[in-house]
N, C-alpha and C. Protein backbone atom coordinates (compact mmCIF):
# COMPACT_ATOMS: atom_id res chain seq x y z
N UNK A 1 102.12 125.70 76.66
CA UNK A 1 102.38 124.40 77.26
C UNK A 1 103.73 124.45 77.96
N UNK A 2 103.49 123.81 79.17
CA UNK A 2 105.00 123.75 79.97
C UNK A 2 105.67 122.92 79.77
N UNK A 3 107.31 123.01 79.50
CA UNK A 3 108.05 122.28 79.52
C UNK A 3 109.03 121.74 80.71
N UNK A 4 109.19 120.64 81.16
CA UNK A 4 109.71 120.55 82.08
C UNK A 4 110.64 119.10 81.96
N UNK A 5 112.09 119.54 81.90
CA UNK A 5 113.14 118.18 81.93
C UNK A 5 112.64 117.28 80.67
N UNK A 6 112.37 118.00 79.61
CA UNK A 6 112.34 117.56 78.15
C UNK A 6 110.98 117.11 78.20
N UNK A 7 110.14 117.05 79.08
CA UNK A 7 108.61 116.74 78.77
C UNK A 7 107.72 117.84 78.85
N UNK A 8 106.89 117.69 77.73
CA UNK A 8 105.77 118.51 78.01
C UNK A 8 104.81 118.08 78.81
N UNK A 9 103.95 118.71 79.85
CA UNK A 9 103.63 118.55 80.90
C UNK A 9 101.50 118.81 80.17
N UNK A 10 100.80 117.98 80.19
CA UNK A 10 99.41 117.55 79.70
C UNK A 10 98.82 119.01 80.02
N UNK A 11 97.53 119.60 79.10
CA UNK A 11 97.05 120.75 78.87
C UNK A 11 95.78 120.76 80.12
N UNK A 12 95.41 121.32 80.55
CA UNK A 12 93.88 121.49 81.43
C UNK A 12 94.04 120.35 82.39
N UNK A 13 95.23 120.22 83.37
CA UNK A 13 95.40 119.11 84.26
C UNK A 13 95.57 119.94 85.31
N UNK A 14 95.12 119.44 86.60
CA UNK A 14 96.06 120.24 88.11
C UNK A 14 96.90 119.89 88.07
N UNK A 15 97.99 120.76 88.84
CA UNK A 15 99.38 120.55 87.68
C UNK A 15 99.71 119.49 88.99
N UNK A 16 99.10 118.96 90.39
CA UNK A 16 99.32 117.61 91.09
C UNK A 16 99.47 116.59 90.14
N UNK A 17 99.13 116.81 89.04
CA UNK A 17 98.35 115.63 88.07
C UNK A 17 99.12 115.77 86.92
N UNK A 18 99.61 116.97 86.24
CA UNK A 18 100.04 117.07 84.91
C UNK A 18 101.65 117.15 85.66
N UNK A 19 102.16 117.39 86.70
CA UNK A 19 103.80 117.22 86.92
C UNK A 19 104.21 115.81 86.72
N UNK A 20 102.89 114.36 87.15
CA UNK A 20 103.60 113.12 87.36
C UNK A 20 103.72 112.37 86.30
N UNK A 21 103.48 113.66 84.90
CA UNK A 21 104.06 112.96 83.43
C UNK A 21 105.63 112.86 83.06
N UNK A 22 106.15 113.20 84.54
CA UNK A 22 107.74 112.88 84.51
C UNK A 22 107.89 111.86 84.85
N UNK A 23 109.14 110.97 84.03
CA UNK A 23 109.37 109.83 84.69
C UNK A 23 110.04 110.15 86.29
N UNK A 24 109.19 109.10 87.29
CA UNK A 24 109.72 109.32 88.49
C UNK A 24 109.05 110.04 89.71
N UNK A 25 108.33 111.01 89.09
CA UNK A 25 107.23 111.44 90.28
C UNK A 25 106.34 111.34 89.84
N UNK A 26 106.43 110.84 91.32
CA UNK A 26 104.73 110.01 91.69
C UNK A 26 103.76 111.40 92.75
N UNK A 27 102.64 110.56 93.38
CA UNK A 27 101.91 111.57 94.07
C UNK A 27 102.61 112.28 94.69
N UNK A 28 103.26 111.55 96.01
CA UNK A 28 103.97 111.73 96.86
C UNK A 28 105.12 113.18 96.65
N UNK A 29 105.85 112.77 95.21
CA UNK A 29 107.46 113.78 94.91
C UNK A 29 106.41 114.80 94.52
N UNK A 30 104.74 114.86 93.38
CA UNK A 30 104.72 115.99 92.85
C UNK A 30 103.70 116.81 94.06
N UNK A 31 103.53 116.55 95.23
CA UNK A 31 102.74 117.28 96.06
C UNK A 31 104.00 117.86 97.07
N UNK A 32 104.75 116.90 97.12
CA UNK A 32 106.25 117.98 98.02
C UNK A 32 106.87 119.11 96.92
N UNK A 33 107.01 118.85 96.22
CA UNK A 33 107.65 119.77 95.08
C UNK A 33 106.63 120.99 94.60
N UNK A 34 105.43 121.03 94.70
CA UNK A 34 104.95 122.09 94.71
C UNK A 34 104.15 122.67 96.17
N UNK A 35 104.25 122.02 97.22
CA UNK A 35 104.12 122.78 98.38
C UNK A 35 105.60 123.47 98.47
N UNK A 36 106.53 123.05 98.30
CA UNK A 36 108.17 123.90 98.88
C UNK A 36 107.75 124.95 97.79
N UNK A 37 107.67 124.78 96.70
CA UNK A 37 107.68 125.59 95.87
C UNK A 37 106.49 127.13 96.21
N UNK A 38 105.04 126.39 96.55
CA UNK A 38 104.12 127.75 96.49
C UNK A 38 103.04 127.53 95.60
N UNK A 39 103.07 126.52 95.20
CA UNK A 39 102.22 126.28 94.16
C UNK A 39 101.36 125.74 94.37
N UNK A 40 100.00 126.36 94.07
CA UNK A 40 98.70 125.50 94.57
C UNK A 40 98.23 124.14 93.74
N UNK A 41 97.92 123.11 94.37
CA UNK A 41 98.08 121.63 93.55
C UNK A 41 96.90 122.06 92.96
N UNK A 42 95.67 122.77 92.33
CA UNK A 42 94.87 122.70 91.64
C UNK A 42 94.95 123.67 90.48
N UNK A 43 96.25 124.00 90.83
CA UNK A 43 96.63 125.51 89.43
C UNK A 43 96.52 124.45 88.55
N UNK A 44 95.75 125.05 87.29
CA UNK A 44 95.75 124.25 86.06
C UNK A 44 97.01 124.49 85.17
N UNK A 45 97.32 123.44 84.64
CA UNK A 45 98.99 123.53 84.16
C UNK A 45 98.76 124.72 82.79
N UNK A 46 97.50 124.79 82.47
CA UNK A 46 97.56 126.17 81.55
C UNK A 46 98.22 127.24 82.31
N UNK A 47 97.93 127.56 83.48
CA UNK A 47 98.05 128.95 83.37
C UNK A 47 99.39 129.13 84.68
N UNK A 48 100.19 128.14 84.56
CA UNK A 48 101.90 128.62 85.37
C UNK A 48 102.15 129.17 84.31
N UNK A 49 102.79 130.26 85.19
CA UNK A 49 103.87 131.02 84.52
C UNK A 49 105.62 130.42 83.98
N UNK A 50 106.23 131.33 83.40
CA UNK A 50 108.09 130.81 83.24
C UNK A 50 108.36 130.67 84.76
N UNK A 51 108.13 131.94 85.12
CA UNK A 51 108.66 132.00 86.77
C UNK A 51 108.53 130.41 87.72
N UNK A 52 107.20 130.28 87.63
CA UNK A 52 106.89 128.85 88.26
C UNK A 52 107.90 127.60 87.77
N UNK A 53 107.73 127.67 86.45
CA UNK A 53 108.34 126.71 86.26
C UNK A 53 109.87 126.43 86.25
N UNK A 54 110.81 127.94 86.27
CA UNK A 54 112.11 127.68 86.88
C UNK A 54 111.92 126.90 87.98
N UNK A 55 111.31 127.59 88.93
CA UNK A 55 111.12 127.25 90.38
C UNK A 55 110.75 125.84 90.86
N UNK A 56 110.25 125.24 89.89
CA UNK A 56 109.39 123.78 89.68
C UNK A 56 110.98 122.80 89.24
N UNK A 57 111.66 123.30 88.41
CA UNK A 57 112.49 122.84 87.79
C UNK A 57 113.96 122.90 88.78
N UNK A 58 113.81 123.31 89.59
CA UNK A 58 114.97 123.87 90.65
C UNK A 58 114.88 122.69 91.44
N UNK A 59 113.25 123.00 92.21
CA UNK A 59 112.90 121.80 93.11
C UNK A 59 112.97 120.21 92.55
N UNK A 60 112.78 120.26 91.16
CA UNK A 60 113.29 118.95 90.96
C UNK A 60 114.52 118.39 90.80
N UNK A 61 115.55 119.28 91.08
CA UNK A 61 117.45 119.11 90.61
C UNK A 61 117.20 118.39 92.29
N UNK A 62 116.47 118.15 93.17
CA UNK A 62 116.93 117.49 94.71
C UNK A 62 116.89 116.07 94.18
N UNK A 63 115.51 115.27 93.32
CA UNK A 63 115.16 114.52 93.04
C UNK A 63 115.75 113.72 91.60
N UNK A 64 116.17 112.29 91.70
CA UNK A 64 116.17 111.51 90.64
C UNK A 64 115.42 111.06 89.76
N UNK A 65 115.11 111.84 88.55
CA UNK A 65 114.27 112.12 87.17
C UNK A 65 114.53 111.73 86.49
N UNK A 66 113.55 111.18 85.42
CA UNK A 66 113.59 111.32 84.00
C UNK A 66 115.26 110.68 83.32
N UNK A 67 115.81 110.95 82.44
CA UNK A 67 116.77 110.25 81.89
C UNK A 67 117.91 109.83 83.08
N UNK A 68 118.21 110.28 84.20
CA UNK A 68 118.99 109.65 85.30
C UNK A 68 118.46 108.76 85.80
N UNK A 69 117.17 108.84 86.06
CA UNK A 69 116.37 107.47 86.70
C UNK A 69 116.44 106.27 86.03
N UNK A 70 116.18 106.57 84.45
CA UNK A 70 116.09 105.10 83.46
C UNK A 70 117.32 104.82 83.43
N UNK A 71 118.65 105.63 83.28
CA UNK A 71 119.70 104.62 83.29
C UNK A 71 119.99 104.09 84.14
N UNK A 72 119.60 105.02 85.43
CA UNK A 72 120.08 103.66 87.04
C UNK A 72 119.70 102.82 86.76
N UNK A 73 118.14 102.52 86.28
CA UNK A 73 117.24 101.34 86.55
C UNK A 73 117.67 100.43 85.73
N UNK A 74 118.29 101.00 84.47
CA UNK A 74 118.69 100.19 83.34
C UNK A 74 120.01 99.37 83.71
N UNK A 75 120.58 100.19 84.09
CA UNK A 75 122.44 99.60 84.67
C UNK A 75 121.75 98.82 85.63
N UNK A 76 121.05 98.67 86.36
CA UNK A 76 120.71 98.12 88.02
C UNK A 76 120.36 96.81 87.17
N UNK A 77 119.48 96.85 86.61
CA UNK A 77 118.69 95.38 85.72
C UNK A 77 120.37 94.78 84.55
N UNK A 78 120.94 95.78 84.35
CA UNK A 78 121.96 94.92 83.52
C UNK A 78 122.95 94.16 84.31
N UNK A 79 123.44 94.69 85.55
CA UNK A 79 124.02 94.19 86.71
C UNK A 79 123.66 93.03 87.13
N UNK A 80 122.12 92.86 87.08
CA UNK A 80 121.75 91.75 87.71
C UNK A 80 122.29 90.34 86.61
N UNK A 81 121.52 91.09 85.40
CA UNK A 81 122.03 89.79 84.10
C UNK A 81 123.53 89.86 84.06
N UNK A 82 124.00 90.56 83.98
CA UNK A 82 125.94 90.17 84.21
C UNK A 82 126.08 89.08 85.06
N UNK A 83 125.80 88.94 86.37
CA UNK A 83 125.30 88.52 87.69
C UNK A 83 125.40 86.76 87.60
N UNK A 84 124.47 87.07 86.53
CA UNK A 84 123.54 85.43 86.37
C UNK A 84 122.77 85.00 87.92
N UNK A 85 122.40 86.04 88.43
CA UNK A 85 121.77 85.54 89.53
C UNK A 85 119.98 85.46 89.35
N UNK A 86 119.52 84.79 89.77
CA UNK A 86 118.23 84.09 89.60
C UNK A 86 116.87 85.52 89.09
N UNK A 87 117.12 86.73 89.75
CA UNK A 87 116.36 88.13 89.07
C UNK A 87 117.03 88.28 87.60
N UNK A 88 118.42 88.08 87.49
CA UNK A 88 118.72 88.50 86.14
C UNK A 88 118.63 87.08 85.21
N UNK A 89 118.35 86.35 85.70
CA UNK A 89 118.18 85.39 84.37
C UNK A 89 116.89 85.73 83.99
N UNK A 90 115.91 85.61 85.53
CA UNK A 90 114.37 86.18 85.01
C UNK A 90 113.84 87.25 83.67
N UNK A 91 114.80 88.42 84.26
CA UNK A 91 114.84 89.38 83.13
C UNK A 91 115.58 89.14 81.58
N UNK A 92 116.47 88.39 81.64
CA UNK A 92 117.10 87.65 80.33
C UNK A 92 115.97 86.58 79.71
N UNK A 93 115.38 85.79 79.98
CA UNK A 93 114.35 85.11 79.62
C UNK A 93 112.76 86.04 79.41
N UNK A 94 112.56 86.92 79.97
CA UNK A 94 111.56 87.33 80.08
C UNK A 94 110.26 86.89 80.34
N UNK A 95 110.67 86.67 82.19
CA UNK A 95 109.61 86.12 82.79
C UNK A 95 109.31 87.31 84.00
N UNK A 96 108.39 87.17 84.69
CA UNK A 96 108.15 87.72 85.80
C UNK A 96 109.21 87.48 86.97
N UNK A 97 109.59 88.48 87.14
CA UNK A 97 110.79 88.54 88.52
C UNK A 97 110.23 88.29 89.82
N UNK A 98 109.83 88.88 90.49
CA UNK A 98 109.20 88.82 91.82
C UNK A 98 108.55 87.58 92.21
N UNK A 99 108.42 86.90 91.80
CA UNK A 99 108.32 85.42 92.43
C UNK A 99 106.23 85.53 91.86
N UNK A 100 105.91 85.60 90.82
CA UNK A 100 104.39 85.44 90.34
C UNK A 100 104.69 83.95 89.92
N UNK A 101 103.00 83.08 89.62
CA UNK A 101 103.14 82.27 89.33
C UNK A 101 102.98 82.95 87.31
N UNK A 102 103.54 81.52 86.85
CA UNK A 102 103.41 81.63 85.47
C UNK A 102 102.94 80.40 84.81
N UNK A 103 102.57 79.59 85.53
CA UNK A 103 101.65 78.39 84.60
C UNK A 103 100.49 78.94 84.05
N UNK A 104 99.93 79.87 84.53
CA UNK A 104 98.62 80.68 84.23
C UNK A 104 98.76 82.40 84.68
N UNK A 105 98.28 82.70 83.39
CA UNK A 105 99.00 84.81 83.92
C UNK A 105 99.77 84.65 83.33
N UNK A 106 100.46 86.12 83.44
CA UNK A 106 101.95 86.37 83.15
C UNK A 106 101.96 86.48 81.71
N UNK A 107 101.19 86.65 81.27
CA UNK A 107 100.92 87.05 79.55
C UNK A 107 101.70 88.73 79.39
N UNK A 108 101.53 89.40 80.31
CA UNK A 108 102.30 90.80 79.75
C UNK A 108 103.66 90.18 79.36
N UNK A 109 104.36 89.75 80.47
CA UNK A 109 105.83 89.55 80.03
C UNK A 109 106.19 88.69 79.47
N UNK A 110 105.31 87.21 79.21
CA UNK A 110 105.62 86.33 78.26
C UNK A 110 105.51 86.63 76.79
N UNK A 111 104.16 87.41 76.77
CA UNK A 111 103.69 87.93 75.76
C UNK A 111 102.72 86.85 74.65
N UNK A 112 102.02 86.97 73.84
CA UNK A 112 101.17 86.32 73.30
C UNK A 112 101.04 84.65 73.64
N UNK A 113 99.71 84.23 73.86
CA UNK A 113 100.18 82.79 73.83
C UNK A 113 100.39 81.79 72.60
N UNK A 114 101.45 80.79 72.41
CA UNK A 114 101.35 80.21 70.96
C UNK A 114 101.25 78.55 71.56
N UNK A 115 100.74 78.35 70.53
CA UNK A 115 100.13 77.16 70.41
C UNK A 115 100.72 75.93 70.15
N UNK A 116 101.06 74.52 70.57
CA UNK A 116 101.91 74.06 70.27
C UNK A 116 101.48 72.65 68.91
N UNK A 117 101.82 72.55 68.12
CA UNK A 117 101.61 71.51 66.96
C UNK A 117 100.88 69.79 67.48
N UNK A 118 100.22 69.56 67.63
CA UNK A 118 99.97 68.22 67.75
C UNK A 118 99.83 67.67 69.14
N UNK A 119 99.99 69.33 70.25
CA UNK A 119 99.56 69.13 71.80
C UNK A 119 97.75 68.98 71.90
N UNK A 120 97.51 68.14 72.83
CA UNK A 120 96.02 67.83 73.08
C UNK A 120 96.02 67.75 74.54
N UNK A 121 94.64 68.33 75.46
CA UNK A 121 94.59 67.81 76.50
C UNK A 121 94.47 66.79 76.24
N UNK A 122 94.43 65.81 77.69
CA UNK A 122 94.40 64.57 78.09
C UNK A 122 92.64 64.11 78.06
N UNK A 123 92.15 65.43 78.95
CA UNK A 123 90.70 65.06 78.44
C UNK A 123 90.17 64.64 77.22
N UNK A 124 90.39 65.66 76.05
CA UNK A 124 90.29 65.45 74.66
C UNK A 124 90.86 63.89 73.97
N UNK A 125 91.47 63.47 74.67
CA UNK A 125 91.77 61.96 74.06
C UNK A 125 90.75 61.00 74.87
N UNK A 126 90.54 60.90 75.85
CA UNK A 126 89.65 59.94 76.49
C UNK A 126 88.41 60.14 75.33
């Protein structure tokens, strides 16, 4: 099994497919990174060699990966809540940022719905 920037990289995958178990590349980074490299996108990630994967691992020192990526993203989102500007309160409350509606949806980031004590529709009373 290959290791690559502290991840192991999925068994019997084209390695187009088993590289984008890094945080950070997507289609796009893992099909440039193994054309510069030489590497055919349907080699099954069984059978690269060490050699490849220096070479794999080289081409990714151009690109922002894995534990550098999450702390930008992390500092970038804490910046905003320092901020108090209208994205970082979003993320301090834990609502949807990007402008979704949330009267209805939005269950990932609200998270479960709870129920409130002694609320009734309006229908239900007529």
């Amino acid at each position: 099994m290959a290791r690559l920037l502290g991840v192991d990289l999925p068994r019997n995958k084209a390695m187009k497919i088993a590289i984008r178990s890094i945080y950070g590349v997507g289609p796009k980074v893992a099909i440039d990174v193994l054309t510069k490299v030489g590497i055919n996108l349907e080699t099954n990630s069984n059978e690269i060699t060490e050699e490849q994967v220096q070479l794999i691992r080289a081409a990714l020192d151009e690109f922002t990966v894995e534990g550098d990526l999450r702390r930008e993203v992390a500092l970038n989102i804490k910046r905003l809540k320092d901020l108090g500007c209208y994205r970082g309160i979003r993320h301090r409350k834990g609502l949807p940022v990007r402008g979704q509606r949330t009267h209805t949806n939005a269950r990932t980031r609200k998270g479960p719905a709870v129920a409130i004590a002694g609320k009734k529709s309006i229908k239900a009373m007529k």
